[in-house]
N, C-alpha and C. Protein backbone atom coordinates (compact mmCIF):
# COMPACT_ATOMS: atom_id res chain seq x y z
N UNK A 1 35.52 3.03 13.48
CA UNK A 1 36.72 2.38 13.01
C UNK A 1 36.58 2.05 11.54
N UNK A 2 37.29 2.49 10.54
CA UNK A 2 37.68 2.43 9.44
C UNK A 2 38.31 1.30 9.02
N UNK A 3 39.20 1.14 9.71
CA UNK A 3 40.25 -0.23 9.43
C UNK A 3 39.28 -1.58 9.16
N UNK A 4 39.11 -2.64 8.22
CA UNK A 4 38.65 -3.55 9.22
C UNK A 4 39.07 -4.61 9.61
N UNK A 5 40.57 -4.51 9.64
CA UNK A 5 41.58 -5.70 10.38
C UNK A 5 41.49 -5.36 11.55
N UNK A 6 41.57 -4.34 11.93
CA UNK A 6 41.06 -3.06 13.77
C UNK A 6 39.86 -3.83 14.29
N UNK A 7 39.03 -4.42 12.96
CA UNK A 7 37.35 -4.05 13.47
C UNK A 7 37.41 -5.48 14.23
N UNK A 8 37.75 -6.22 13.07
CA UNK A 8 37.69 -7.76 13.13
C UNK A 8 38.02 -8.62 14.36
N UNK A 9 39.98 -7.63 15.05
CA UNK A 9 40.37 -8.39 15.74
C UNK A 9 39.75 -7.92 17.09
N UNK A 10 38.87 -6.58 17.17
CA UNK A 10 38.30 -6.17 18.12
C UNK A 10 36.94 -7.21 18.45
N UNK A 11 36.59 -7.96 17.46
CA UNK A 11 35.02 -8.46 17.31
C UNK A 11 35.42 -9.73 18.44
N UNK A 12 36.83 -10.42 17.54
CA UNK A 12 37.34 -11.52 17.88
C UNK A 12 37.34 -11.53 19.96
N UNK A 13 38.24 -10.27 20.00
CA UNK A 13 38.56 -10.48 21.58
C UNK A 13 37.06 -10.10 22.27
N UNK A 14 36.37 -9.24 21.39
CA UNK A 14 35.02 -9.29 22.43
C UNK A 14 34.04 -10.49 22.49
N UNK A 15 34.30 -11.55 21.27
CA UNK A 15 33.39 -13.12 21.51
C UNK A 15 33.98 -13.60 21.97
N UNK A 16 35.52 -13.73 22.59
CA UNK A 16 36.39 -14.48 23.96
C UNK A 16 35.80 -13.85 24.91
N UNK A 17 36.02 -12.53 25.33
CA UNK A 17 35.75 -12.18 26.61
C UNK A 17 34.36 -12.78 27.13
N UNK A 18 33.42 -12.24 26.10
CA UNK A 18 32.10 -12.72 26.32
C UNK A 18 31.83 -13.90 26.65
N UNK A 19 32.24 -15.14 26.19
CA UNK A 19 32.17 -16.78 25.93
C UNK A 19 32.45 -16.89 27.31
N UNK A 20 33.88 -16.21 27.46
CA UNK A 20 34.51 -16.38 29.34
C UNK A 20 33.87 -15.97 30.04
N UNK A 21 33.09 -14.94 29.99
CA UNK A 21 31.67 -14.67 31.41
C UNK A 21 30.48 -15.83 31.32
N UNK A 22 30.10 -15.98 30.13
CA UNK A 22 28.98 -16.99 30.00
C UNK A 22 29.68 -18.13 30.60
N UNK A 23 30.61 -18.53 30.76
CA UNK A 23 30.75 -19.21 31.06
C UNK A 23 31.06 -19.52 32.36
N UNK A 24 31.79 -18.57 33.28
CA UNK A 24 32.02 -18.89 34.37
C UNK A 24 30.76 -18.20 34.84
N UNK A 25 29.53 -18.00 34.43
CA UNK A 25 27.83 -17.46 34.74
C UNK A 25 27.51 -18.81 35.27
N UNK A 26 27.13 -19.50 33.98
CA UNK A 26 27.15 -21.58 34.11
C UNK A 26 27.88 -21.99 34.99
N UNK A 27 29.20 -21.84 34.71
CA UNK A 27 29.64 -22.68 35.96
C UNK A 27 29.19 -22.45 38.16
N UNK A 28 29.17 -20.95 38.13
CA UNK A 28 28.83 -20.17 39.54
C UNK A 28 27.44 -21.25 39.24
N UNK A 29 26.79 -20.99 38.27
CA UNK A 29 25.65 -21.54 39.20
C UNK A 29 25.14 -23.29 38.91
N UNK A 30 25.89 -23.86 38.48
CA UNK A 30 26.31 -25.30 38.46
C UNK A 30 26.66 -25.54 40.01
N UNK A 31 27.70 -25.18 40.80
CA UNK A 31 28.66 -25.10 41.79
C UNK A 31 27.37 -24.50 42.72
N UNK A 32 26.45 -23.66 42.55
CA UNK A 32 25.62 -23.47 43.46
C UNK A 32 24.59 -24.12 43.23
N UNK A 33 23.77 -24.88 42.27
CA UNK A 33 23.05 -25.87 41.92
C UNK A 33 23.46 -27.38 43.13
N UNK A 34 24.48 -27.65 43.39
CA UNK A 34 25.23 -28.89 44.09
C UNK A 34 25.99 -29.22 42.76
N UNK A 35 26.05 -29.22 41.52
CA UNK A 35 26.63 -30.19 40.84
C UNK A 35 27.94 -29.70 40.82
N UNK A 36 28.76 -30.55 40.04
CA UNK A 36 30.04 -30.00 39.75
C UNK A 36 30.30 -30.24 37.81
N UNK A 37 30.68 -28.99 37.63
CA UNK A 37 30.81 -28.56 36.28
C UNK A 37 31.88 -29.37 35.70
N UNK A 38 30.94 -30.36 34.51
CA UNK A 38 31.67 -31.23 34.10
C UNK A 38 32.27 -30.89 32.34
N UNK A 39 33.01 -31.47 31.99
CA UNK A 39 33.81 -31.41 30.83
C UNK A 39 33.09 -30.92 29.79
N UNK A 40 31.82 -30.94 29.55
CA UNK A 40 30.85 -30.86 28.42
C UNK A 40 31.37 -29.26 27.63
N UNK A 41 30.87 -29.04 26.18
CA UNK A 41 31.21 -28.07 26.06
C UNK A 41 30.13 -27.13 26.50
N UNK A 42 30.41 -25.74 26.08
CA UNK A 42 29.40 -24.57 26.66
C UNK A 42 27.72 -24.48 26.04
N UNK A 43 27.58 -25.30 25.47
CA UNK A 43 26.16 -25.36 23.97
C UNK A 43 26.17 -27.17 24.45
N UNK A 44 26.32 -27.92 25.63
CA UNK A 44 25.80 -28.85 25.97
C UNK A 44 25.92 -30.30 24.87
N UNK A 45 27.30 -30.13 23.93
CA UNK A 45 27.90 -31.14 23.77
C UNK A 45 28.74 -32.03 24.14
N UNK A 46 28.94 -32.92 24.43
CA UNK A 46 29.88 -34.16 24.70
C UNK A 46 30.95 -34.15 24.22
N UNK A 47 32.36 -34.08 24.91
CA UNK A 47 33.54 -34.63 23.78
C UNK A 47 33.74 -36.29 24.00
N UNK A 48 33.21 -36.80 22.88
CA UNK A 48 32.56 -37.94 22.35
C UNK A 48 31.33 -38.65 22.27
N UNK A 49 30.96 -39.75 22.44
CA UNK A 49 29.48 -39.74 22.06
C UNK A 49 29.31 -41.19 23.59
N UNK A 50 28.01 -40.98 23.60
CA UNK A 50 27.70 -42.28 24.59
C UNK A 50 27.65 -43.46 23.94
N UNK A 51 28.29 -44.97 24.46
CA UNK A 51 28.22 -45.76 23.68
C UNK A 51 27.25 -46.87 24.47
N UNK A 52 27.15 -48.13 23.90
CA UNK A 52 26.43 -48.95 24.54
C UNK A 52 27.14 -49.38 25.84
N UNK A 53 28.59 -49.61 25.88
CA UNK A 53 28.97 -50.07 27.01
C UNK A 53 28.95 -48.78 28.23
N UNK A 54 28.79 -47.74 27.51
CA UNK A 54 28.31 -46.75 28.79
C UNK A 54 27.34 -46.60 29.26
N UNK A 55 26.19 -47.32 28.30
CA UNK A 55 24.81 -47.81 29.45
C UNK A 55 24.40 -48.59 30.10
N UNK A 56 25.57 -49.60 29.72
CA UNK A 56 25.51 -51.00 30.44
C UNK A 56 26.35 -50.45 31.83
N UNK A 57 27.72 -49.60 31.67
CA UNK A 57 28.12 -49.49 32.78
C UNK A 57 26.75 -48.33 34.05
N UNK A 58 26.10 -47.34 33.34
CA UNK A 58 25.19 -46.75 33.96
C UNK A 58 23.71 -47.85 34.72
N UNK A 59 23.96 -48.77 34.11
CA UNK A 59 22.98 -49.76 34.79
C UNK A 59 22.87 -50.73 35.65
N UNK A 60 24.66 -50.99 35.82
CA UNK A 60 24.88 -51.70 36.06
C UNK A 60 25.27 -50.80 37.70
N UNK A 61 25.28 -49.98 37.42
CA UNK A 61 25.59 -48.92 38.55
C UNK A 61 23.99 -48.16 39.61
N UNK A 62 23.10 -49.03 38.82
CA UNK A 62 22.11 -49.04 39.16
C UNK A 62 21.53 -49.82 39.74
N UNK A 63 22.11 -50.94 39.50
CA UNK A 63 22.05 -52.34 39.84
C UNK A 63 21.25 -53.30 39.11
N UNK A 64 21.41 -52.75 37.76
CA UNK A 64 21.17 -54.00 37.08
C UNK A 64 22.15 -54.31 36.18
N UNK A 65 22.54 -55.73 36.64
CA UNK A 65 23.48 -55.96 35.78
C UNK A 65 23.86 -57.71 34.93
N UNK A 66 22.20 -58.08 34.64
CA UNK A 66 21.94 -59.10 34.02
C UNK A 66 21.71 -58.84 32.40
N UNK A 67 22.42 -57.60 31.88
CA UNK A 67 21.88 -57.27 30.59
C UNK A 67 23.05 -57.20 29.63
N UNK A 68 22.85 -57.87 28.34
CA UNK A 68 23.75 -58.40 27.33
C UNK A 68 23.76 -57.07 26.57
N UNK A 69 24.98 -56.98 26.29
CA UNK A 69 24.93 -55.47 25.37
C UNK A 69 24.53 -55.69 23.72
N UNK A 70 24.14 -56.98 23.85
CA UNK A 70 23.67 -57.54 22.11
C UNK A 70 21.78 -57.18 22.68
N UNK A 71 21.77 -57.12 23.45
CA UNK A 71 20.69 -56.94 23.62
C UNK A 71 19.37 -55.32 23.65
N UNK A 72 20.32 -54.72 24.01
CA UNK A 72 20.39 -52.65 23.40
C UNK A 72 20.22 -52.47 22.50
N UNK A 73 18.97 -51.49 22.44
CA UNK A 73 18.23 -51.20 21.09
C UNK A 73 18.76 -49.33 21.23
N UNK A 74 19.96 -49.14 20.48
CA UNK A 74 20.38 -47.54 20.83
C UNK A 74 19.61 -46.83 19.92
N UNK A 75 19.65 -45.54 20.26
CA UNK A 75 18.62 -44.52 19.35
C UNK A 75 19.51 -44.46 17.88
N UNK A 76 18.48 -44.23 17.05
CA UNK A 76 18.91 -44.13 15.56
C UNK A 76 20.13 -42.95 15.54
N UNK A 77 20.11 -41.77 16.39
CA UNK A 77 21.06 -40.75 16.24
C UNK A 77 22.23 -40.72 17.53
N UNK A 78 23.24 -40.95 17.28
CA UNK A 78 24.05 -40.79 17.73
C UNK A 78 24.24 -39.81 19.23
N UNK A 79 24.74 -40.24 20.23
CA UNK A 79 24.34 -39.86 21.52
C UNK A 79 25.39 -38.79 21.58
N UNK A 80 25.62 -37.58 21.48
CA UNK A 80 26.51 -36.76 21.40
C UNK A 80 26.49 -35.41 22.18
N UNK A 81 25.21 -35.65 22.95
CA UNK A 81 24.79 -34.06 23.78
C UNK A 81 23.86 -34.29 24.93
N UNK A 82 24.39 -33.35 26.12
CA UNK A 82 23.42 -33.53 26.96
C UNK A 82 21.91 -33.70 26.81
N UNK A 83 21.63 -34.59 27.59
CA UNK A 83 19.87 -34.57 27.37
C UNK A 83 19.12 -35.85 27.77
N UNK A 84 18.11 -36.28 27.25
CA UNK A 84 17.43 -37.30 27.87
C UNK A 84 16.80 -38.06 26.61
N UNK A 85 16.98 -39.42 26.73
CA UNK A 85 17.20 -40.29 25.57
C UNK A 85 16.22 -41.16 25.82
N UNK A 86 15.99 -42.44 24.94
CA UNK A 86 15.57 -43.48 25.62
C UNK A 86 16.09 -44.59 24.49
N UNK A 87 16.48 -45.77 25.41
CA UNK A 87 17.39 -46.62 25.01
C UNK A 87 16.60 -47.93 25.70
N UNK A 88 16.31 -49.18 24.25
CA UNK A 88 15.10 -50.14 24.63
C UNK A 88 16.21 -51.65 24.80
N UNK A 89 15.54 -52.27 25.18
CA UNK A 89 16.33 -53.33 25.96
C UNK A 89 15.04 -54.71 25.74
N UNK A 90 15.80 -55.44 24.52
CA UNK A 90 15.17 -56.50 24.19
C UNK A 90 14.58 -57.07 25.22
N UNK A 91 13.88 -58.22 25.53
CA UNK A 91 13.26 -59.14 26.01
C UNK A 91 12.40 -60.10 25.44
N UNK A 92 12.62 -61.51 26.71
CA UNK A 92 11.59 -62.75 25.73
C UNK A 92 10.67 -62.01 25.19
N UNK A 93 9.98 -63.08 24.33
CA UNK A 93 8.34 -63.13 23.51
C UNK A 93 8.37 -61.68 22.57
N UNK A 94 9.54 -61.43 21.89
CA UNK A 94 9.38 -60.57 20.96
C UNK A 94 8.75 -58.56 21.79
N UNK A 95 8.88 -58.61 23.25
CA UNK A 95 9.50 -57.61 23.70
C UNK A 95 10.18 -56.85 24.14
N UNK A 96 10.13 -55.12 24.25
CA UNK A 96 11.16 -54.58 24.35
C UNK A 96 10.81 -53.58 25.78
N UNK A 97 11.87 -52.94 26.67
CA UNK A 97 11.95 -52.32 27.59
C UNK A 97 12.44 -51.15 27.49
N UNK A 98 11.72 -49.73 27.88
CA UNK A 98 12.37 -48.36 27.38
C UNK A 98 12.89 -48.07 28.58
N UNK A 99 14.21 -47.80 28.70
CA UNK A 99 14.54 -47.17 29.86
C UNK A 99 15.13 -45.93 29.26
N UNK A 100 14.73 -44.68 30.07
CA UNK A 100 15.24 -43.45 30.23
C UNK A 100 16.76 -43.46 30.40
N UNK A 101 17.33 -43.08 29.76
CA UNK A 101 18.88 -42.50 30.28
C UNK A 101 18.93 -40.71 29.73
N UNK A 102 19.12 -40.38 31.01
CA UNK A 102 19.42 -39.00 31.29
C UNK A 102 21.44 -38.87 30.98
N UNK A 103 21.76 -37.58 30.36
CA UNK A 103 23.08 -38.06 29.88
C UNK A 103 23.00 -36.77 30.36
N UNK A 104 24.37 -36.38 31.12
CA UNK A 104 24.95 -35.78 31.76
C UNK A 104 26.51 -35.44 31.32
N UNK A 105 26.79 -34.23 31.69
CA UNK A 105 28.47 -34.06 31.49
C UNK A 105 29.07 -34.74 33.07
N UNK A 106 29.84 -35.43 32.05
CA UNK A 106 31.20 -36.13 33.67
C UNK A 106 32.38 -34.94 34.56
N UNK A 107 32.23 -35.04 35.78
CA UNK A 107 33.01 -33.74 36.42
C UNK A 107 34.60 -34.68 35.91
């Protein structure tokens, strides 16, 4: 192909088509994993970021729910992608508590 407005818009519909198999690849086996394929994008970003009151609500769902959100020590970078974090949680006598939060896409 000579053209390369021809070439371009050919490139274009073959990184849709493609994106659309990868993706319903992930999803088949999400759905056969047990989970259910949540909102996240396809490269395991968040549309928006985790905030503190979403770890208070994740803890509280855990059953703890004696913890002041002045009290959350959040990671220096911004929570914006699946993955596994750790988020410290003041306490008396000048210590702190690491709890794991695993961040997940929401179905």
């Amino acid at each position: 192909l000579d053209d390369a407005v021809v070439r371009d818009q050919l490139m274009q519909i073959y990184s849709m088509e493609t994106t659309k198999s990868l993706v319903a690849i992930r999803t088949r086996a999400e759905m056969k994993a047990g989970t259910t394929p949540g909102p996240g994008g396809s490269l395991g970003k968040l549309f928006g970021s985790v905030t503190s009151n979403d770890v208070l609500e994740g803890l509280k769902a855990k059953g703890v729910d004696d913890v002041d959100k002045k009290k959350l020590v959040m990671p220096e970078q911004i929570i914006k992608e699946v993955g596994s974090y750790e988020v410290g949680v003041k306490l008396p006598h000048g210590l702190t508590a690491i709890v794991k939060l695993e961040v997940k896409t929401r179905a």
